[in-house]
C-alpha atoms as a PDB file:
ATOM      1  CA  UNK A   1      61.337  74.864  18.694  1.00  0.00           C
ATOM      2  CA  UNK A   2      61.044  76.721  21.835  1.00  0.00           C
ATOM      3  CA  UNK A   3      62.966  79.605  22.184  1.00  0.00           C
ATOM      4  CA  UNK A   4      66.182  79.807  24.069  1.00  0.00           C
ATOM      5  CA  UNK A   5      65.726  81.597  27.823  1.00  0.00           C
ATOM      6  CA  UNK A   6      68.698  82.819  30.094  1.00  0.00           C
ATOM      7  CA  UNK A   7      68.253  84.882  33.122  1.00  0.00           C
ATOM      8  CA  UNK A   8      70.253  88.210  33.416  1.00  0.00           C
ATOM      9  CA  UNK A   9      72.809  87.414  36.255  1.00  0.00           C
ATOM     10  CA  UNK A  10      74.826  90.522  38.350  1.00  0.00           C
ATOM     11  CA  UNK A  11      77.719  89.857  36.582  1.00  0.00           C
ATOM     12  CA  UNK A  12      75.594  90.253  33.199  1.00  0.00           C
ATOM     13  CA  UNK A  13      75.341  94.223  33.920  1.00  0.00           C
ATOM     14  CA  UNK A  14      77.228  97.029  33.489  1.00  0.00           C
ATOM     15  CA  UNK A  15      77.655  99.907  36.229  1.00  0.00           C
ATOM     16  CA  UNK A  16      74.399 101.450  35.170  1.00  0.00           C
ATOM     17  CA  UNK A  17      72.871  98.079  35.736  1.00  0.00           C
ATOM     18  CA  UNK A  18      71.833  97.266  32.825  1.00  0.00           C
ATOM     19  CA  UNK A  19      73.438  94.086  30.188  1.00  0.00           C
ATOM     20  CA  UNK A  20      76.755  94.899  29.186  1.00  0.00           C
ATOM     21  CA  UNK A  21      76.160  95.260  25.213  1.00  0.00           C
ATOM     22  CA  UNK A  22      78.572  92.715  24.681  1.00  0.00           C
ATOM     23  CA  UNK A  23      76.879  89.913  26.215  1.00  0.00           C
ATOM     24  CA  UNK A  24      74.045  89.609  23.707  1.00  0.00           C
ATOM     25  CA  UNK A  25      76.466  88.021  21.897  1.00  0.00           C
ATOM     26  CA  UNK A  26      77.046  85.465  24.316  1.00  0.00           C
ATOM     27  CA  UNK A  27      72.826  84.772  24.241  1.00  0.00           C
ATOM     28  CA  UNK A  28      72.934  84.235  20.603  1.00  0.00           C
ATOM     29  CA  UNK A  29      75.732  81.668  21.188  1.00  0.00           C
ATOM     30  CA  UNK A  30      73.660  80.421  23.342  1.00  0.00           C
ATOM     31  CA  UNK A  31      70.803  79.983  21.393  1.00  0.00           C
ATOM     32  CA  UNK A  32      72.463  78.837  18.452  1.00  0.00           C
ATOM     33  CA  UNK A  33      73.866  76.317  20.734  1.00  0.00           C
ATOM     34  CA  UNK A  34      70.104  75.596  21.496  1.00  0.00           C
ATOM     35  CA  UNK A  35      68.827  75.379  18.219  1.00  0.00           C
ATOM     36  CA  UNK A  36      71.718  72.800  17.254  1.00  0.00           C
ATOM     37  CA  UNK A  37      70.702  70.775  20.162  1.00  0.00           C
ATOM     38  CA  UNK A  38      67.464  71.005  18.735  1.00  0.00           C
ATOM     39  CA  UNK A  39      68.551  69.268  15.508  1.00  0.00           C
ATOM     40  CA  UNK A  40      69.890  66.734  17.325  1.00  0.00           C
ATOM     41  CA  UNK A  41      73.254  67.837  17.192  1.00  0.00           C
ATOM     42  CA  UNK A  42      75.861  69.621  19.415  1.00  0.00           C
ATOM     43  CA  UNK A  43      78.772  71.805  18.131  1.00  0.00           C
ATOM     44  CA  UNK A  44      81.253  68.988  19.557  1.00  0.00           C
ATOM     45  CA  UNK A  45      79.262  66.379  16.965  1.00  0.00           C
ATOM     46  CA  UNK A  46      79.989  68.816  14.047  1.00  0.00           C
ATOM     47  CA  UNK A  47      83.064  69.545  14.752  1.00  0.00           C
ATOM     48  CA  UNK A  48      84.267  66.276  15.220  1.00  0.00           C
ATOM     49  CA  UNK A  49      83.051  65.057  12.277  1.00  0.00           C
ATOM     50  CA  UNK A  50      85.478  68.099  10.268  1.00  0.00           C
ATOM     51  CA  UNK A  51      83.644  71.092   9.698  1.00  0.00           C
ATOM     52  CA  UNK A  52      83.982  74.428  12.329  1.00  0.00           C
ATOM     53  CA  UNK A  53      81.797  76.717  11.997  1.00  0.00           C
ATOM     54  CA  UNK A  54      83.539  79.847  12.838  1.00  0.00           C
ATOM     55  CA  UNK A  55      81.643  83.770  12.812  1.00  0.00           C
ATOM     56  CA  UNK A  56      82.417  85.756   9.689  1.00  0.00           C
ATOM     57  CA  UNK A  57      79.946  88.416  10.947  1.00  0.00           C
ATOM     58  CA  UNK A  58      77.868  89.570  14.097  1.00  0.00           C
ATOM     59  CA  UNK A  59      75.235  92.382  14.384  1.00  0.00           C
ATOM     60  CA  UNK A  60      73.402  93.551  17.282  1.00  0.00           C
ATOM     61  CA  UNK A  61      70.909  96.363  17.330  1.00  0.00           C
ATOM     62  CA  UNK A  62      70.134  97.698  21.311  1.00  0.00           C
ATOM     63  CA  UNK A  63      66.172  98.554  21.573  1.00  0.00           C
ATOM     64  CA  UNK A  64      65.552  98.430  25.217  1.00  0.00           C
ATOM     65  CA  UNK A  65      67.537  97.646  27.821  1.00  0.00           C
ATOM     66  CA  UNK A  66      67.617  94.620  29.957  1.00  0.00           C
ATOM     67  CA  UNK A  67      68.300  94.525  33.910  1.00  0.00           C
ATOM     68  CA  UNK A  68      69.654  92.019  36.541  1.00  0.00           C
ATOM     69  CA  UNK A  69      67.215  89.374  37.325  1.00  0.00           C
ATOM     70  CA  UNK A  70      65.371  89.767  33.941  1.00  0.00           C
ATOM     71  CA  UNK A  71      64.851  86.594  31.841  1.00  0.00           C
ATOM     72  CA  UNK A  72      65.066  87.106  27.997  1.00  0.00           C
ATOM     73  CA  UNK A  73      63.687  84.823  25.451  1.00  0.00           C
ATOM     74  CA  UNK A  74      66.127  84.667  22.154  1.00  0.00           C
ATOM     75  CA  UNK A  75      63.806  83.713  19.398  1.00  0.00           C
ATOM     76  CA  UNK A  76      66.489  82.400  16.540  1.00  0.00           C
ATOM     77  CA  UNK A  77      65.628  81.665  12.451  1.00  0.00           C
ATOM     78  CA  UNK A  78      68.147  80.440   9.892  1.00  0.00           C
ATOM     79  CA  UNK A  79      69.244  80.609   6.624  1.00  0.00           C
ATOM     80  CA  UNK A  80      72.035  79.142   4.942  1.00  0.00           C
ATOM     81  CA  UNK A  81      73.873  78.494   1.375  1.00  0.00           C
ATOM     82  CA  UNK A  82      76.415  75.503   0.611  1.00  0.00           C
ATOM     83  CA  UNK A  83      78.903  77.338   2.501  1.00  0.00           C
ATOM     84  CA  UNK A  84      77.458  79.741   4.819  1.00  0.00           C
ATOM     85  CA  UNK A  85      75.092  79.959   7.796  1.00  0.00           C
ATOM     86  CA  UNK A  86      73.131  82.921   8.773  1.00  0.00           C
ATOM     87  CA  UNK A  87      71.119  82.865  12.028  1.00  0.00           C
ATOM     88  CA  UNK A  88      68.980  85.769  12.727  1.00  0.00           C
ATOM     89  CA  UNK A  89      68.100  86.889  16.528  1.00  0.00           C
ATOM     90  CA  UNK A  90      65.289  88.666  18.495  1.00  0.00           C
ATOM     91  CA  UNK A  91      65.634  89.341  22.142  1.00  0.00           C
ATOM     92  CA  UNK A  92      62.508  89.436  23.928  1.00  0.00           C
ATOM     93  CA  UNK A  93      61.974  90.341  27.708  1.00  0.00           C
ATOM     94  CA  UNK A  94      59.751  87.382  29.339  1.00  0.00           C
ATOM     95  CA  UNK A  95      58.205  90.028  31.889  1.00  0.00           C
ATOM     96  CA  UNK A  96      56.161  92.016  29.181  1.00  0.00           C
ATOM     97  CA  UNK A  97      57.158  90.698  26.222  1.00  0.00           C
ATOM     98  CA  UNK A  98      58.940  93.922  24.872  1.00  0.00           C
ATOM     99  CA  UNK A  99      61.697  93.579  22.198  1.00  0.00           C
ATOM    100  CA  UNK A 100      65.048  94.315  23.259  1.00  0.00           C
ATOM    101  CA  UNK A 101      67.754  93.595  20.543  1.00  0.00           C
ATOM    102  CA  UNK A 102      67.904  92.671  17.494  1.00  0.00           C
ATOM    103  CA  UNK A 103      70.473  90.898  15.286  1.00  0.00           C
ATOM    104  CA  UNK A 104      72.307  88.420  13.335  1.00  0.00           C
ATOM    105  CA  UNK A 105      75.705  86.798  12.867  1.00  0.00           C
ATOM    106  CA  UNK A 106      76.868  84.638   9.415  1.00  0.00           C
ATOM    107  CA  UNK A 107      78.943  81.432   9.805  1.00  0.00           C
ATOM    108  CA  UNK A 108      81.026  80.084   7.561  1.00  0.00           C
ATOM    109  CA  UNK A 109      81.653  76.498   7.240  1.00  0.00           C
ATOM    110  CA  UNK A 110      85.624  75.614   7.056  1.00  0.00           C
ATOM    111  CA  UNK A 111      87.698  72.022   7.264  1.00  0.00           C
ATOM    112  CA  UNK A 112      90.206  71.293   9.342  1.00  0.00           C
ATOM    113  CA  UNK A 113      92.839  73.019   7.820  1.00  0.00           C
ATOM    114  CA  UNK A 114      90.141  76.308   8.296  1.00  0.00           C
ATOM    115  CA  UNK A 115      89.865  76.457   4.320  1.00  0.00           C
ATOM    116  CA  UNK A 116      86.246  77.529   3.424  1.00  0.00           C
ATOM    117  CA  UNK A 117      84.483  74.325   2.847  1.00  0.00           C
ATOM    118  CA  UNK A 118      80.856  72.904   1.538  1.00  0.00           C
ATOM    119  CA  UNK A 119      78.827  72.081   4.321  1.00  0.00           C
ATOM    120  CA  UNK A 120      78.177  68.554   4.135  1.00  0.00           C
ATOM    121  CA  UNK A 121      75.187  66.958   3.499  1.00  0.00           C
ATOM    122  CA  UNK A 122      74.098  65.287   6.404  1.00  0.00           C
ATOM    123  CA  UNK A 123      74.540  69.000   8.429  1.00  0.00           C
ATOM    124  CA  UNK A 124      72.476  70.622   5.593  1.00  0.00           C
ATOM    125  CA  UNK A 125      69.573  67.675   5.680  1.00  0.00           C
ATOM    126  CA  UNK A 126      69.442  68.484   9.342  1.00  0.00           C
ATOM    127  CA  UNK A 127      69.283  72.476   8.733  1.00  0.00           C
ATOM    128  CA  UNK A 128      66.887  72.100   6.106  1.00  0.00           C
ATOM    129  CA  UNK A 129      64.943  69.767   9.144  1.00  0.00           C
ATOM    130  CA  UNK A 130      64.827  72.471  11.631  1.00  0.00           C
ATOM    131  CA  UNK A 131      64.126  75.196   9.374  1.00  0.00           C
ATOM    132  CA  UNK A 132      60.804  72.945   8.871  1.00  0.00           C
ATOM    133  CA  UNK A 133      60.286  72.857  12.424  1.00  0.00           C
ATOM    134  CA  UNK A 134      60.939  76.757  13.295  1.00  0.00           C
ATOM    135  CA  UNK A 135      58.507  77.486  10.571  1.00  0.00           C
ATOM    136  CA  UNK A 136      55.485  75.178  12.221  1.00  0.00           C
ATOM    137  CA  UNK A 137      55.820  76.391  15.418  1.00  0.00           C
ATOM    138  CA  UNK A 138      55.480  80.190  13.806  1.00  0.00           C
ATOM    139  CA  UNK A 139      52.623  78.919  12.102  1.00  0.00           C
ATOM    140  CA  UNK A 140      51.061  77.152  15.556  1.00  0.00           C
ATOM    141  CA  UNK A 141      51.902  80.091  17.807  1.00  0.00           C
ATOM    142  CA  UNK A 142      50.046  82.258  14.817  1.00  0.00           C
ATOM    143  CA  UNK A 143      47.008  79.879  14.719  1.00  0.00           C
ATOM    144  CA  UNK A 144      46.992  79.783  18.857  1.00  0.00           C
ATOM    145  CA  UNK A 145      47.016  83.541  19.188  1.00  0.00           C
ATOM    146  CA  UNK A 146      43.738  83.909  16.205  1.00  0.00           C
ATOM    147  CA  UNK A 147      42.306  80.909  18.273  1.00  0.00           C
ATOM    148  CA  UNK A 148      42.600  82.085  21.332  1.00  0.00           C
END
């Protein structure tokens, strides 16, 4: 799966100019947003078919910084239990490739009456499906760079 791109905006920065720290979280909703896509699925699907998906945990880790006009590449893997999704994040800066944050955030799956709840089959079968396809293109983008 390709990785999830967004372009740093004005109203992305800070006064030094640089991403307010806050907004990587918005890029990992965004890619998680992606990655669902990916699986054929949108966060409307799942939730309308009773399970919400709401963060339990969030983690960022600042390396570089990233500036206005700068497009970032959010490279996202997952990992989940019955009741629990964990979705792992590294920011890349297109331009040179450098690595600019780091981190993670943990899901838990609840009902509709936002009781923890066993993620359902059919969402797991389709996790379990793109964790297949995040580890092939690893292993392609591994073979193309001792190829090329």
């Amino acid at each position: 799966m390709e990785p999830y791109r967004v372009r740093v905006i004005y109203g992305d920065t800070d006064q030094m100019g640089v991403v307010y720290y806050a907004n990587y979280l918005r890029f990992f909703e965004g890619a998680r947003g992606h990655f669902i896509r990916g699986l054929g699925l949108s966060y409307r699907e799942i939730e309308s078919r009773g399970i919400l998906l709401p963060v339990l945990e969030a983690s960022v880790q600042y390396l570089k910084s990233a500036k206005y006009e700068d497009v970032l590449e959010v490279h996202l893997s997952e990992t989940h239990t019955r009741v629990k999704i964990r979705f792992e994040y590294k920011v890349h800066r297109e331009q040179d490739g450098a690595v600019i944050a780091l981190g993670h955030t943990v899901h838990v799956c609840v009902g509709p009456e936002l009781r923890p709840t066993r993620a359902p089959e059919w969402l797991l079968q389709k996790l379990q499906g793109g964790r297949l396809e995040l580890r092939s293109s690893a292993t392609a983008g591994q073979e193309g760079k001792r190829n090329g």
